[in-house]
PDB file of N, CA and C in Angstrom:
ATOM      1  N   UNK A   1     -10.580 -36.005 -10.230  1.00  0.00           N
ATOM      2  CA  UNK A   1     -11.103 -34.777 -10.798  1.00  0.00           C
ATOM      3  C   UNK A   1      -9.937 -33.781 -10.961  1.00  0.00           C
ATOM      4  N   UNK A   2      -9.542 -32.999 -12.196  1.00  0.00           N
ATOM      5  CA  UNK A   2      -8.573 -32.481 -12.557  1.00  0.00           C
ATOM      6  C   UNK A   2      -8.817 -30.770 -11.548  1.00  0.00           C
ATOM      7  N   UNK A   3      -9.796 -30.584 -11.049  1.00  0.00           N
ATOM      8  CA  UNK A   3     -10.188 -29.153 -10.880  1.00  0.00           C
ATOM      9  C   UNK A   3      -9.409 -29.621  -9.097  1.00  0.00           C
ATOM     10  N   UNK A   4      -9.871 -30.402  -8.278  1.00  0.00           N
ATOM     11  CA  UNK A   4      -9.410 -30.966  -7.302  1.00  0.00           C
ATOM     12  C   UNK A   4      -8.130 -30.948  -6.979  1.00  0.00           C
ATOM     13  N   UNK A   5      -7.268 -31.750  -8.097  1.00  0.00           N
ATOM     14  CA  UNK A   5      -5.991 -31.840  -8.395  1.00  0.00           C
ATOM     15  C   UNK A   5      -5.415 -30.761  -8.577  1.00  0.00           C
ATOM     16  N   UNK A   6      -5.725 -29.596  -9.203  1.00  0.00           N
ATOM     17  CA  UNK A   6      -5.280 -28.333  -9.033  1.00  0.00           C
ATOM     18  C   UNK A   6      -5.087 -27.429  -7.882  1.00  0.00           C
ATOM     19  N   UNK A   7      -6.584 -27.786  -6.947  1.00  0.00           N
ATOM     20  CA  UNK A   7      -6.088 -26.853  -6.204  1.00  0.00           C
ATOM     21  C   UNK A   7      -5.431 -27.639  -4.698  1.00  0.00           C
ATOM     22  N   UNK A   8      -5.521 -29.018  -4.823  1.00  0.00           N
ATOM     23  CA  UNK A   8      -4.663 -29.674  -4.124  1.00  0.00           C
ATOM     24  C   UNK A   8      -3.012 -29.132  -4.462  1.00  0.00           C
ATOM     25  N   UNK A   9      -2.965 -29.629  -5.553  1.00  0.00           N
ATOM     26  CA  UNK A   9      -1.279 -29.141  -5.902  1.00  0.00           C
ATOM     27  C   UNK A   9      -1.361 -27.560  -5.425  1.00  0.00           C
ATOM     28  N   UNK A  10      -1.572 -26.574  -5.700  1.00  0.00           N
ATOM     29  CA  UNK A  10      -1.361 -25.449  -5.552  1.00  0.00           C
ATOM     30  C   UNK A  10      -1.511 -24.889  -3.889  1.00  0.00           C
ATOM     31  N   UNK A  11      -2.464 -25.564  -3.482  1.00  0.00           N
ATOM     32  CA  UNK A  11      -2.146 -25.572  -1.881  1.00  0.00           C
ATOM     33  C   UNK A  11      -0.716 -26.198  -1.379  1.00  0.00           C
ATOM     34  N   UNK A  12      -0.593 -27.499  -1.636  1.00  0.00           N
ATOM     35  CA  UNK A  12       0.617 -27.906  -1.225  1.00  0.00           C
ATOM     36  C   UNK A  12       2.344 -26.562  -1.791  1.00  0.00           C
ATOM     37  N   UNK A  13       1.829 -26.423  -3.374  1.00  0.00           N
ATOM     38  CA  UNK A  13       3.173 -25.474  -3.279  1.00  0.00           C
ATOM     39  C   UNK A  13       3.371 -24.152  -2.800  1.00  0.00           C
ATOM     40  N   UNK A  14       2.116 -23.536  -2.460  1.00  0.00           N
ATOM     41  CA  UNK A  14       1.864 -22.641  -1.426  1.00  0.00           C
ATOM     42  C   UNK A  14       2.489 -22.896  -0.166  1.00  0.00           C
ATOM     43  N   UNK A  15       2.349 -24.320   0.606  1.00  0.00           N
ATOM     44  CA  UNK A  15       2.801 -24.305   1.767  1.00  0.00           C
ATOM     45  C   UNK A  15       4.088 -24.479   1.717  1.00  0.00           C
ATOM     46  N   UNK A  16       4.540 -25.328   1.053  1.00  0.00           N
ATOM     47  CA  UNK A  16       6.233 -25.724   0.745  1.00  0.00           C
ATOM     48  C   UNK A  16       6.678 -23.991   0.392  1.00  0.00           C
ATOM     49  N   UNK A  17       6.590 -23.366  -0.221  1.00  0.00           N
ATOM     50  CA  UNK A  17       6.886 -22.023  -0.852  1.00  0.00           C
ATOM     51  C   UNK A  17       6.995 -21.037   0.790  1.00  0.00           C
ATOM     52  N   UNK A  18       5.775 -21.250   1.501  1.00  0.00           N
ATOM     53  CA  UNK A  18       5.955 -20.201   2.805  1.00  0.00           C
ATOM     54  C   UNK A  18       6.899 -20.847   3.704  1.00  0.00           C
ATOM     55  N   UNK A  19       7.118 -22.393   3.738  1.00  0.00           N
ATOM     56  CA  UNK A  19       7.696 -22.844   4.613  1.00  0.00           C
ATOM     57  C   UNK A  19       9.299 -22.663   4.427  1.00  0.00           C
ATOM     58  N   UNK A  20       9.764 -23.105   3.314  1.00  0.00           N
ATOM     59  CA  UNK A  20      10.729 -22.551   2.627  1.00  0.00           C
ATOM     60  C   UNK A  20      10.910 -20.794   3.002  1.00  0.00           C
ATOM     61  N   UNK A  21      10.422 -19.505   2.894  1.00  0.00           N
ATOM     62  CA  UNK A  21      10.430 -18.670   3.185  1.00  0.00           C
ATOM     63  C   UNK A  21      11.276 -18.233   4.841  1.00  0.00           C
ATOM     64  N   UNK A  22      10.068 -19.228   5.385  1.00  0.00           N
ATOM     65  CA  UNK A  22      10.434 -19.257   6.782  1.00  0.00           C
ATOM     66  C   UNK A  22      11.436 -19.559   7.547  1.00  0.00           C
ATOM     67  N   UNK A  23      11.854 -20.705   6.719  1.00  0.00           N
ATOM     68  CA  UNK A  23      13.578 -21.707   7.302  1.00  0.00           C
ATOM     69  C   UNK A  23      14.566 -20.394   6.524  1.00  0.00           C
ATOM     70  N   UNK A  24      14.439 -19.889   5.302  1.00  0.00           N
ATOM     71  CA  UNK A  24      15.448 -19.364   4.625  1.00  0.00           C
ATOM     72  C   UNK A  24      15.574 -17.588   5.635  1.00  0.00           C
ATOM     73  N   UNK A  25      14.470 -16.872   5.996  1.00  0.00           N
ATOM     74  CA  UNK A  25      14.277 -15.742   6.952  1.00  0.00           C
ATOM     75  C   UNK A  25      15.753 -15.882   8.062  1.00  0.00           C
ATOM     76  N   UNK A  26      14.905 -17.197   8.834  1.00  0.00           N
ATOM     77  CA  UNK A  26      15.423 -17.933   9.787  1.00  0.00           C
ATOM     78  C   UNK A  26      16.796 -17.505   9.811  1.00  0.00           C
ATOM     79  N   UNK A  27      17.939 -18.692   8.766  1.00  0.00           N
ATOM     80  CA  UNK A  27      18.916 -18.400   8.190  1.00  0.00           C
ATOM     81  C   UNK A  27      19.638 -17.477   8.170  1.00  0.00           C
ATOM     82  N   UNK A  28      18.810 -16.378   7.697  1.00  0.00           N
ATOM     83  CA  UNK A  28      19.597 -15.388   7.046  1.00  0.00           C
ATOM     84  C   UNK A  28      19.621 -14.414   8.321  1.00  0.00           C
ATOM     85  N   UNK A  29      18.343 -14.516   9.192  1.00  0.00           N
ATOM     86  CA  UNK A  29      18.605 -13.724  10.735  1.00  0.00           C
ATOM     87  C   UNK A  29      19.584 -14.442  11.246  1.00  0.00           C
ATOM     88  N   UNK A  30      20.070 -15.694  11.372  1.00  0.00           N
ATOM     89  CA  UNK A  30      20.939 -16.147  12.367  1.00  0.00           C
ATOM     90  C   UNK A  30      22.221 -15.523  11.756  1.00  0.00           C
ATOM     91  N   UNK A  31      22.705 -15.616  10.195  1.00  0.00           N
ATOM     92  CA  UNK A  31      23.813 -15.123   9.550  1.00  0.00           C
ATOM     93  C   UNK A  31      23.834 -13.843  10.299  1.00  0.00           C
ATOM     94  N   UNK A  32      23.341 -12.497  10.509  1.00  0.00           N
ATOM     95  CA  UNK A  32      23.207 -11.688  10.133  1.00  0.00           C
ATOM     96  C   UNK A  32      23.813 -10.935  11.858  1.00  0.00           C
ATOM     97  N   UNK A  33      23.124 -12.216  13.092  1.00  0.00           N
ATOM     98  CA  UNK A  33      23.782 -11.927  14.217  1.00  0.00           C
ATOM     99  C   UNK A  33      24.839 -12.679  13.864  1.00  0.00           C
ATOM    100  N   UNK A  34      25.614 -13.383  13.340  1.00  0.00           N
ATOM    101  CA  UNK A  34      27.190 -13.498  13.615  1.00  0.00           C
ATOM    102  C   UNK A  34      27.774 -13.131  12.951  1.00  0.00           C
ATOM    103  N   UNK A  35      27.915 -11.982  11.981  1.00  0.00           N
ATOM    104  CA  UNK A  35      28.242 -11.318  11.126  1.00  0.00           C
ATOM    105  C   UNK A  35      28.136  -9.777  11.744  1.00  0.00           C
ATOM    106  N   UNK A  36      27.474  -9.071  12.827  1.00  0.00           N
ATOM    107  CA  UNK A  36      27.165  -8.233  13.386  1.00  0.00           C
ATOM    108  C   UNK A  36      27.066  -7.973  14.665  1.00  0.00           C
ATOM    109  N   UNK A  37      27.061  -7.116  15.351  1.00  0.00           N
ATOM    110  CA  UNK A  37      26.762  -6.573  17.034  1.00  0.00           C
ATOM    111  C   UNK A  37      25.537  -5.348  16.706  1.00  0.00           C
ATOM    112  N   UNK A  38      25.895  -4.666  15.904  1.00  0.00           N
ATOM    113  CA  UNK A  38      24.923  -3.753  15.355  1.00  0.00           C
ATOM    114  C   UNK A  38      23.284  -4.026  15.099  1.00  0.00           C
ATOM    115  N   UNK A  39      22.962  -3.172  16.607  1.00  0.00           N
ATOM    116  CA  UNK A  39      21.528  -3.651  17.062  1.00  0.00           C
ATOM    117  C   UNK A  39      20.586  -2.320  17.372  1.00  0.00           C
ATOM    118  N   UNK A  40      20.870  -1.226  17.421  1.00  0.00           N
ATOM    119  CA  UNK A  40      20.312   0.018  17.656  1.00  0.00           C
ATOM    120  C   UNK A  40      20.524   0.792  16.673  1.00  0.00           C
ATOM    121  N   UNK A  41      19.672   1.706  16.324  1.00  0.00           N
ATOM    122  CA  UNK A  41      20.184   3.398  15.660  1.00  0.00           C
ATOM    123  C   UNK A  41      20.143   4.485  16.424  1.00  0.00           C
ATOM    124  N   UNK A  42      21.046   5.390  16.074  1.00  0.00           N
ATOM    125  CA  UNK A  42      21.141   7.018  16.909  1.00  0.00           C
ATOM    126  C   UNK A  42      20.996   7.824  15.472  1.00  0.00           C
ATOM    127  N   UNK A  43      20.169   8.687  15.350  1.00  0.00           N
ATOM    128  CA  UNK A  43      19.507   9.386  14.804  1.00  0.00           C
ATOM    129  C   UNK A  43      20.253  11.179  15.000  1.00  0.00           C
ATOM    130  N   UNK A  44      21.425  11.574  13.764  1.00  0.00           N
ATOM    131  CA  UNK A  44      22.896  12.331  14.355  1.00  0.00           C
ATOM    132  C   UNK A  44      22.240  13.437  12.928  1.00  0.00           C
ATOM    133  N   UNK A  45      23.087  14.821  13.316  1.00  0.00           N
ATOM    134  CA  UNK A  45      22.588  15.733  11.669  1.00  0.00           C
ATOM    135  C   UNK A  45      23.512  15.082  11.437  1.00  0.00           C
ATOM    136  N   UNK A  46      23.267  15.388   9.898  1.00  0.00           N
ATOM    137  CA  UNK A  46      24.543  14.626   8.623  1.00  0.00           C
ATOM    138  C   UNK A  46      25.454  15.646   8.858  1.00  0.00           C
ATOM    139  N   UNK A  47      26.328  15.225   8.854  1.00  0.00           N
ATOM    140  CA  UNK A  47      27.860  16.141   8.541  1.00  0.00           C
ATOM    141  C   UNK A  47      28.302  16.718   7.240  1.00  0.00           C
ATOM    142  N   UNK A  48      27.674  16.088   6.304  1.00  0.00           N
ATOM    143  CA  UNK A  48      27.934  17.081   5.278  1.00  0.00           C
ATOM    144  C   UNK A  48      26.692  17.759   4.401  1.00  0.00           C
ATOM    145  N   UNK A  49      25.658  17.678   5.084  1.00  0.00           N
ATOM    146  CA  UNK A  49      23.895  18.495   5.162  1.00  0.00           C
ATOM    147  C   UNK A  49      23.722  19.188   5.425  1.00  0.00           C
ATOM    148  N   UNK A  50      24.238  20.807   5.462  1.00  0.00           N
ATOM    149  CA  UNK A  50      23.929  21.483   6.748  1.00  0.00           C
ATOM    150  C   UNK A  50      22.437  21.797   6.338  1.00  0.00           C
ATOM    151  N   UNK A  51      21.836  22.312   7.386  1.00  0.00           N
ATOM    152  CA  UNK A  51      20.261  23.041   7.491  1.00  0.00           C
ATOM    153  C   UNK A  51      20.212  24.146   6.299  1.00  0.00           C
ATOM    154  N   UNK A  52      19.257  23.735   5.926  1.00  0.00           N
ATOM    155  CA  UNK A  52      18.361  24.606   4.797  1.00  0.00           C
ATOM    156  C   UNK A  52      17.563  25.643   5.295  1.00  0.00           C
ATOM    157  N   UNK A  53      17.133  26.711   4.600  1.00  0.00           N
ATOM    158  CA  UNK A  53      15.946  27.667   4.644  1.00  0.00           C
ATOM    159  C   UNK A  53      15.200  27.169   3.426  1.00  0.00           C
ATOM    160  N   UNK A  54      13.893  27.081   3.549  1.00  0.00           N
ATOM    161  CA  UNK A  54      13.215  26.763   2.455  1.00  0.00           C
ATOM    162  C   UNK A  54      11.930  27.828   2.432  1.00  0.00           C
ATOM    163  N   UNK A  55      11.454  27.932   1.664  1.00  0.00           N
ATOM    164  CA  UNK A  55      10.550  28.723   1.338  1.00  0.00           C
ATOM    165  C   UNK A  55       9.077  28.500   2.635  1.00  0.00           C
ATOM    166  N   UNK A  56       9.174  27.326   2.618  1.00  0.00           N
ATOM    167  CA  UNK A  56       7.873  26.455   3.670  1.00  0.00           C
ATOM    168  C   UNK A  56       8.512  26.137   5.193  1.00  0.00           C
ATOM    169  N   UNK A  57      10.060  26.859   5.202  1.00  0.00           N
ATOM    170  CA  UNK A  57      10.609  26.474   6.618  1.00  0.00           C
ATOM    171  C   UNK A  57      12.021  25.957   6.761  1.00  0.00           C
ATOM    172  N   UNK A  58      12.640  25.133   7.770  1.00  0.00           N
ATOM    173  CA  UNK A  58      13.931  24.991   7.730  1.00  0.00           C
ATOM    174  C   UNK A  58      13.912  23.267   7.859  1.00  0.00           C
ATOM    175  N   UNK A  59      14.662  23.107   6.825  1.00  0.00           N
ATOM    176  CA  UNK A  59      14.866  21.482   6.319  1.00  0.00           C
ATOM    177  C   UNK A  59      16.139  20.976   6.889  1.00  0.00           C
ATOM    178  N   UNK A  60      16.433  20.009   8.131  1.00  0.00           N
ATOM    179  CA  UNK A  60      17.025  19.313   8.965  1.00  0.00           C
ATOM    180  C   UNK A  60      17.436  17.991   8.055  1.00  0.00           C
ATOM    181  N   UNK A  61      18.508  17.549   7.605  1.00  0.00           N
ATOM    182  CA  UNK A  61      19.530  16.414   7.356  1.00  0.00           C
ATOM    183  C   UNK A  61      19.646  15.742   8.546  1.00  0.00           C
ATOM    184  N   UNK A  62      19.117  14.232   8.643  1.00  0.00           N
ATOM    185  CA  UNK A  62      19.892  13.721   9.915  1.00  0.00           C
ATOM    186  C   UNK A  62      20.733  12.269   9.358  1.00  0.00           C
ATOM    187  N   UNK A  63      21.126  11.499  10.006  1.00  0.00           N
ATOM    188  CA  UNK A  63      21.746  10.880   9.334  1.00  0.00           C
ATOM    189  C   UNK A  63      21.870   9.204  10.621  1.00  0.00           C
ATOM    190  N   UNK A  64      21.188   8.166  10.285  1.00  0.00           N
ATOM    191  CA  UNK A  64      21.306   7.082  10.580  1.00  0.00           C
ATOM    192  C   UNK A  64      22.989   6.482  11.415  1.00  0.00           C
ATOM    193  N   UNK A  65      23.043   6.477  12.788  1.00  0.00           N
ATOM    194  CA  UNK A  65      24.123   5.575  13.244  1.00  0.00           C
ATOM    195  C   UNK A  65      23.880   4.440  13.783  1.00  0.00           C
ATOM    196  N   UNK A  66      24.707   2.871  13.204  1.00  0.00           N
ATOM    197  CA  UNK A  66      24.452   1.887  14.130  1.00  0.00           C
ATOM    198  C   UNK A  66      25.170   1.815  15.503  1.00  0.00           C
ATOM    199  N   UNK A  67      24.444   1.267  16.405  1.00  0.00           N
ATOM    200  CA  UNK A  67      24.824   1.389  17.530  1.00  0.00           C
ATOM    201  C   UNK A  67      24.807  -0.576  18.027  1.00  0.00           C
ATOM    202  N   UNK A  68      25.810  -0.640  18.843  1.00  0.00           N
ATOM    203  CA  UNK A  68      26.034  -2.021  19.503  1.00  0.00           C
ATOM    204  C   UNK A  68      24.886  -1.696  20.870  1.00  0.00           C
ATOM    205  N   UNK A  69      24.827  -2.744  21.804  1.00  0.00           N
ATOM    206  CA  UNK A  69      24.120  -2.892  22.383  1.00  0.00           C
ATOM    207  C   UNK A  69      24.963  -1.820  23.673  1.00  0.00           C
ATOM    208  N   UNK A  70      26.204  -2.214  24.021  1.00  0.00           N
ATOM    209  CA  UNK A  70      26.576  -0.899  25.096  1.00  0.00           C
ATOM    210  C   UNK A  70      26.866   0.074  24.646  1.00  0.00           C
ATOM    211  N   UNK A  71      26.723   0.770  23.426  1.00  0.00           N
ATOM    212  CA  UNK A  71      26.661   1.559  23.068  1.00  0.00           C
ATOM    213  C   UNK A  71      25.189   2.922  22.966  1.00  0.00           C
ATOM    214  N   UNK A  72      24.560   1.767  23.016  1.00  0.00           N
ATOM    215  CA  UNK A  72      23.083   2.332  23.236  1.00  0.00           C
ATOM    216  C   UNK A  72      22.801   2.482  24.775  1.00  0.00           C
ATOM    217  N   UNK A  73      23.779   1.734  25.885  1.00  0.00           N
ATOM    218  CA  UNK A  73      23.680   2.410  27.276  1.00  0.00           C
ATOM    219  C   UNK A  73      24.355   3.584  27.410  1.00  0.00           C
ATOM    220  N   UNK A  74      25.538   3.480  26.737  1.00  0.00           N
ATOM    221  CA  UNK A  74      25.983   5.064  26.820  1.00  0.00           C
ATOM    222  C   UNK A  74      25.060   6.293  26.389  1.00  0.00           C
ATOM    223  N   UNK A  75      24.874   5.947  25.391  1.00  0.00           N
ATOM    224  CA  UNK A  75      23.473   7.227  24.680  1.00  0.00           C
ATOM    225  C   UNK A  75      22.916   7.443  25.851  1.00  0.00           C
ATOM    226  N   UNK A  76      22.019   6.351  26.379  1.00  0.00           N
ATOM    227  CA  UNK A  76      21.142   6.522  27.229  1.00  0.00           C
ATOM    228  C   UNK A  76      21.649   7.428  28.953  1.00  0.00           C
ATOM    229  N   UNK A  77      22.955   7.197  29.213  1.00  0.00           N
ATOM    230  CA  UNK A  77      23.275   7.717  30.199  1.00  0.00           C
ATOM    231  C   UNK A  77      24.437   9.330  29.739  1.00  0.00           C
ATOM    232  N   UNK A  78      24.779   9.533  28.641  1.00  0.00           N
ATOM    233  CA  UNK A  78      25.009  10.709  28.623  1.00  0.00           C
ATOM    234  C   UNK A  78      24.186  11.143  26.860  1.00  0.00           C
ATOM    235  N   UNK A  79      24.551  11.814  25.908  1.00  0.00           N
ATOM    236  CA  UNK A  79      23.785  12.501  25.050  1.00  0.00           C
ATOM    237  C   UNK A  79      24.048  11.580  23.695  1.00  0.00           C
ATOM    238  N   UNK A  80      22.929  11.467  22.478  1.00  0.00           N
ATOM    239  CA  UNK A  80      23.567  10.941  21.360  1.00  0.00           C
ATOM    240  C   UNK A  80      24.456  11.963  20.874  1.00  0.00           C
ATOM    241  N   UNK A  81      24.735  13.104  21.183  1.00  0.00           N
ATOM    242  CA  UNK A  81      25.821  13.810  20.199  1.00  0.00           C
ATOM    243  C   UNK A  81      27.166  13.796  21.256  1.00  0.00           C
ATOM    244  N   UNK A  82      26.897  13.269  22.359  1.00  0.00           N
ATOM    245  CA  UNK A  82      28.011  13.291  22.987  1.00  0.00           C
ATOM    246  C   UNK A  82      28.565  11.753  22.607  1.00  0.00           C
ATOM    247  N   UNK A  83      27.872  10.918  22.455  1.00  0.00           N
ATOM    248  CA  UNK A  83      28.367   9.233  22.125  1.00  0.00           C
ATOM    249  C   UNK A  83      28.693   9.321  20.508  1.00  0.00           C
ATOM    250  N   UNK A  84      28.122  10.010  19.583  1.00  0.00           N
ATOM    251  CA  UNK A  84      28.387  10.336  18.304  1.00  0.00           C
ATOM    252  C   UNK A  84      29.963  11.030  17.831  1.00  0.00           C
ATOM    253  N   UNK A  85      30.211  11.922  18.978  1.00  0.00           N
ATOM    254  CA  UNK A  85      31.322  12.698  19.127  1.00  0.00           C
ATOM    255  C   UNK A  85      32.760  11.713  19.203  1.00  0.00           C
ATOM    256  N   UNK A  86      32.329  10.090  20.330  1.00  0.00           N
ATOM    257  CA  UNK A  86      33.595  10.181  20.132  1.00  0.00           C
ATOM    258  C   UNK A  86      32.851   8.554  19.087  1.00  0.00           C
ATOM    259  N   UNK A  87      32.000   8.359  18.624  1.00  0.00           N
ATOM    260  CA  UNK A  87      32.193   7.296  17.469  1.00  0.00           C
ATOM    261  C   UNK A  87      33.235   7.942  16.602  1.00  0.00           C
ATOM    262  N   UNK A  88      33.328   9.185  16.075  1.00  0.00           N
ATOM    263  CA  UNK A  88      33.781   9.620  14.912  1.00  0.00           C
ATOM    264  C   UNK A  88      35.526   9.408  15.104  1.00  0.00           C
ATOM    265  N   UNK A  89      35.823   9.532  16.390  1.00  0.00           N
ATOM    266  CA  UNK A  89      37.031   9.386  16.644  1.00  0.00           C
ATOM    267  C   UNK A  89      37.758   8.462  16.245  1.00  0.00           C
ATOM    268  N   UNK A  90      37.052   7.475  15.974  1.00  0.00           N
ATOM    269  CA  UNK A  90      37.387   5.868  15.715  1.00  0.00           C
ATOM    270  C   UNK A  90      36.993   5.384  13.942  1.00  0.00           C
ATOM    271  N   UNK A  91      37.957   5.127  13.300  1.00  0.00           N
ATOM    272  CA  UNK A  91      37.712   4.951  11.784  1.00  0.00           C
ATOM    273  C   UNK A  91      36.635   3.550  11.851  1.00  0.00           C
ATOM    274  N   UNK A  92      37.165   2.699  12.721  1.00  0.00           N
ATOM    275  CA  UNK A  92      35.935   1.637  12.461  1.00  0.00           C
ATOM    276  C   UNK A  92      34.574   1.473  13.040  1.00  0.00           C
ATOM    277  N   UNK A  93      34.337   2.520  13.541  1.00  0.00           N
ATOM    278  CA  UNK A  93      33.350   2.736  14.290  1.00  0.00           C
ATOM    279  C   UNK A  93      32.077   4.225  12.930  1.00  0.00           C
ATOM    280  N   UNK A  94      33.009   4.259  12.167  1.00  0.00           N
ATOM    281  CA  UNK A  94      32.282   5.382  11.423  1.00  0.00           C
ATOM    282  C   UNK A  94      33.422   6.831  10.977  1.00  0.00           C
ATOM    283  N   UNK A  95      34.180   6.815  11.685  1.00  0.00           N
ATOM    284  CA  UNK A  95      35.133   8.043  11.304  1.00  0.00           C
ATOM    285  C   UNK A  95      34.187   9.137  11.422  1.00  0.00           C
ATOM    286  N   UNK A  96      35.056  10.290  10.570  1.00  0.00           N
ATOM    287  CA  UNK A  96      34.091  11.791  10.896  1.00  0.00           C
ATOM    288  C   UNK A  96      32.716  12.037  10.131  1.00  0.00           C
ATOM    289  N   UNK A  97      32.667  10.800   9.078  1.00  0.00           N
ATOM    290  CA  UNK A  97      31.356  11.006   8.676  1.00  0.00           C
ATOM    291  C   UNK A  97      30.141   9.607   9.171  1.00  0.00           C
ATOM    292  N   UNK A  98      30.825   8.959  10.024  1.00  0.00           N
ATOM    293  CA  UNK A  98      29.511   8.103  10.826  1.00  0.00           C
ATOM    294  C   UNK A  98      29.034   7.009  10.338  1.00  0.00           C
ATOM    295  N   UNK A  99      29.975   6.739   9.096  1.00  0.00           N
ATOM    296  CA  UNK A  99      29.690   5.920   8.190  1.00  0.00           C
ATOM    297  C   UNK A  99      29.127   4.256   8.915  1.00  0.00           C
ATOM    298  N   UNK A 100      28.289   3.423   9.059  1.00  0.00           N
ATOM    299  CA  UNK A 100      28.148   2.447   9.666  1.00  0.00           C
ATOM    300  C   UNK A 100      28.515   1.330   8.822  1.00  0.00           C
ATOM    301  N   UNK A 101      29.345   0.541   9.847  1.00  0.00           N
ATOM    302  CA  UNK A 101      29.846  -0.866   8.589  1.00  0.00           C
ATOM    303  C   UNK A 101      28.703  -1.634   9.395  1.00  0.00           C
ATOM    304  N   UNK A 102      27.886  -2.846   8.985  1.00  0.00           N
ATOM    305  CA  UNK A 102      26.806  -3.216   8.882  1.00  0.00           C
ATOM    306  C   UNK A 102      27.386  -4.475   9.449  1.00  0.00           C
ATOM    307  N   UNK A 103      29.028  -4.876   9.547  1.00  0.00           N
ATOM    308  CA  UNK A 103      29.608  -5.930   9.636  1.00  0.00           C
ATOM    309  C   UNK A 103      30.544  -5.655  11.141  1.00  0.00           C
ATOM    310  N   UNK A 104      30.485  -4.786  11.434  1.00  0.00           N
ATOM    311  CA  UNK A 104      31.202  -3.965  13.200  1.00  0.00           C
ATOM    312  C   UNK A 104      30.725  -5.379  13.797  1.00  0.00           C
ATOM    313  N   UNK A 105      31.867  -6.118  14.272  1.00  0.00           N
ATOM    314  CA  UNK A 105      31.926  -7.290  15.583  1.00  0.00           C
ATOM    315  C   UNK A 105      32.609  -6.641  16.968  1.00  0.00           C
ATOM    316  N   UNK A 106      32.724  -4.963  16.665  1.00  0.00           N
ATOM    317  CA  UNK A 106      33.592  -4.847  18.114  1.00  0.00           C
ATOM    318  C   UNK A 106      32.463  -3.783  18.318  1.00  0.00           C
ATOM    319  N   UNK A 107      32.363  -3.306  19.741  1.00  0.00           N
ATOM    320  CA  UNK A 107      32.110  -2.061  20.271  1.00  0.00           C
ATOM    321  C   UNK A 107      32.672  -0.901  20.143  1.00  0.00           C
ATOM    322  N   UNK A 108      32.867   0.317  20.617  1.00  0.00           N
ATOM    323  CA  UNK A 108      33.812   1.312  20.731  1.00  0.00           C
ATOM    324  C   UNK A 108      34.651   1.204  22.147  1.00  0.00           C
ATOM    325  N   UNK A 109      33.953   0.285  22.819  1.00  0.00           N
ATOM    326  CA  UNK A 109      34.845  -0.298  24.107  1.00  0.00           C
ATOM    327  C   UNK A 109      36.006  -1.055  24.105  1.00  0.00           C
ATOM    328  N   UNK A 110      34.926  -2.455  22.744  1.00  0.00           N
ATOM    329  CA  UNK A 110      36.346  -2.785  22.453  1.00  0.00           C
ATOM    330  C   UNK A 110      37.490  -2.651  21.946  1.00  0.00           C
ATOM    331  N   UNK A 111      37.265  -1.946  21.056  1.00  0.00           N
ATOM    332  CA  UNK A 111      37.991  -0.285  19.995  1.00  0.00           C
ATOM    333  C   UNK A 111      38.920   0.054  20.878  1.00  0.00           C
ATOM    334  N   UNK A 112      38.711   0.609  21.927  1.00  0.00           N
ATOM    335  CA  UNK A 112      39.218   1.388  22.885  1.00  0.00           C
ATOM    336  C   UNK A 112      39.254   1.489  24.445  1.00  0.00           C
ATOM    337  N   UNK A 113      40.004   0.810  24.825  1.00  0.00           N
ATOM    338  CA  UNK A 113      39.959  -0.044  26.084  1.00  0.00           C
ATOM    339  C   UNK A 113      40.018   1.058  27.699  1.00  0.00           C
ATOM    340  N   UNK A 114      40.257   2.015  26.852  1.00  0.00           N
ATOM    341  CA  UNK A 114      40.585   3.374  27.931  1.00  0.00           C
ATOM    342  C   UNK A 114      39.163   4.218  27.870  1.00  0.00           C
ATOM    343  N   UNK A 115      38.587   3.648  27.244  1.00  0.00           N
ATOM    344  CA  UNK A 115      37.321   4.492  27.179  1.00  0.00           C
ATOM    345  C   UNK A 115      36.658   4.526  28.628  1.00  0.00           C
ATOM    346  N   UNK A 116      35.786   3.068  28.810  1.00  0.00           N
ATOM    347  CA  UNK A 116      35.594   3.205  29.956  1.00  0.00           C
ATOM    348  C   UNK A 116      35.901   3.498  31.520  1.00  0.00           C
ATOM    349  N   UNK A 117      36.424   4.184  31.318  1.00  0.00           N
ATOM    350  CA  UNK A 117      37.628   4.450  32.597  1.00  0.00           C
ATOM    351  C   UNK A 117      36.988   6.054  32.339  1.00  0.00           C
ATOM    352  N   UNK A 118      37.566   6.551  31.088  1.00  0.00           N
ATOM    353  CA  UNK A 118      37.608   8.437  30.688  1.00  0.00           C
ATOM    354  C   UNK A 118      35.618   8.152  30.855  1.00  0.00           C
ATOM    355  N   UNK A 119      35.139   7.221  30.656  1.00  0.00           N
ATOM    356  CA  UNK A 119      33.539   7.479  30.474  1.00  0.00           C
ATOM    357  C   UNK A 119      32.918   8.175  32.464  1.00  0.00           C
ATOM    358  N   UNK A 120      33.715   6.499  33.161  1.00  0.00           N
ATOM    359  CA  UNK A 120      33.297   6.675  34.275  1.00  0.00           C
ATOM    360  C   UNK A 120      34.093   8.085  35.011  1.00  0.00           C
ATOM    361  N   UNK A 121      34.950   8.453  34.691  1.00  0.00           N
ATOM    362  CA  UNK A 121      35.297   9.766  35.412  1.00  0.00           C
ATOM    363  C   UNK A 121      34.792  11.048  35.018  1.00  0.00           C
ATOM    364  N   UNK A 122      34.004  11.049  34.031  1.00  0.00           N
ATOM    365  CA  UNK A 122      33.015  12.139  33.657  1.00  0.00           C
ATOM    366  C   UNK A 122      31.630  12.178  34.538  1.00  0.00           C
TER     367      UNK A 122
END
């Protein structure tokens, strides 16, 4: 029966089509951790946004930072504008405008090997 046959075939390329989806997801998450460390965001004003007055109130610019995984313990144990402060210090880490490379394989630890030392004596 041709009506049968239709929706036989169309089930099957339905499943091949999601399954395919699934292996290719897969893939492209595994690429994406070895291509990256960049696993958190810190949520910083934009640096070149300043605050608005608007007619309805005052309009806040913030601006997206990726963060590595010990990088997001630092946040957590002193301030994001204090961990933001010294990302900027560092060109590959974002420079003065925070810029995130999407491709960062180092920390700011590993960046900067004296850090943790100046971190723990604060």
């Amino acid at each position: 029966d041709p009506a049968t046959y239709s929706s036989a075939l169309a089930a099957a390329v339905s499943a091949a089509q999601a399954e395919y989806a699934k292996r290719t997801q897969s893939k492209q998450q595994q690429k994406t951790a070895e291509v990256s460390k960049i696993r958190h965001m810190l949520l910083v004003d934009d640096p070149q946004l300043a605050k608005v007055s608007t007619p309805y109130g005052w309009v806040r610019f913030l601006q997206i930072v990726g963060l590595c995984d010990e990088e997001l313990r630092l946040v957590q144990r002193w301030t994001g504008g204090q961990v933001a402060d010294i990302l900027r210090q560092q060109g590959a880490t974002g420079g003065a405008l925070l810029v995130t490379d999407l491709r960062r394989m180092q920390t700011i630890f590993e960046l900067e090997p004296g850090l943790a030392d100046y971190i723990n004596e604060r």
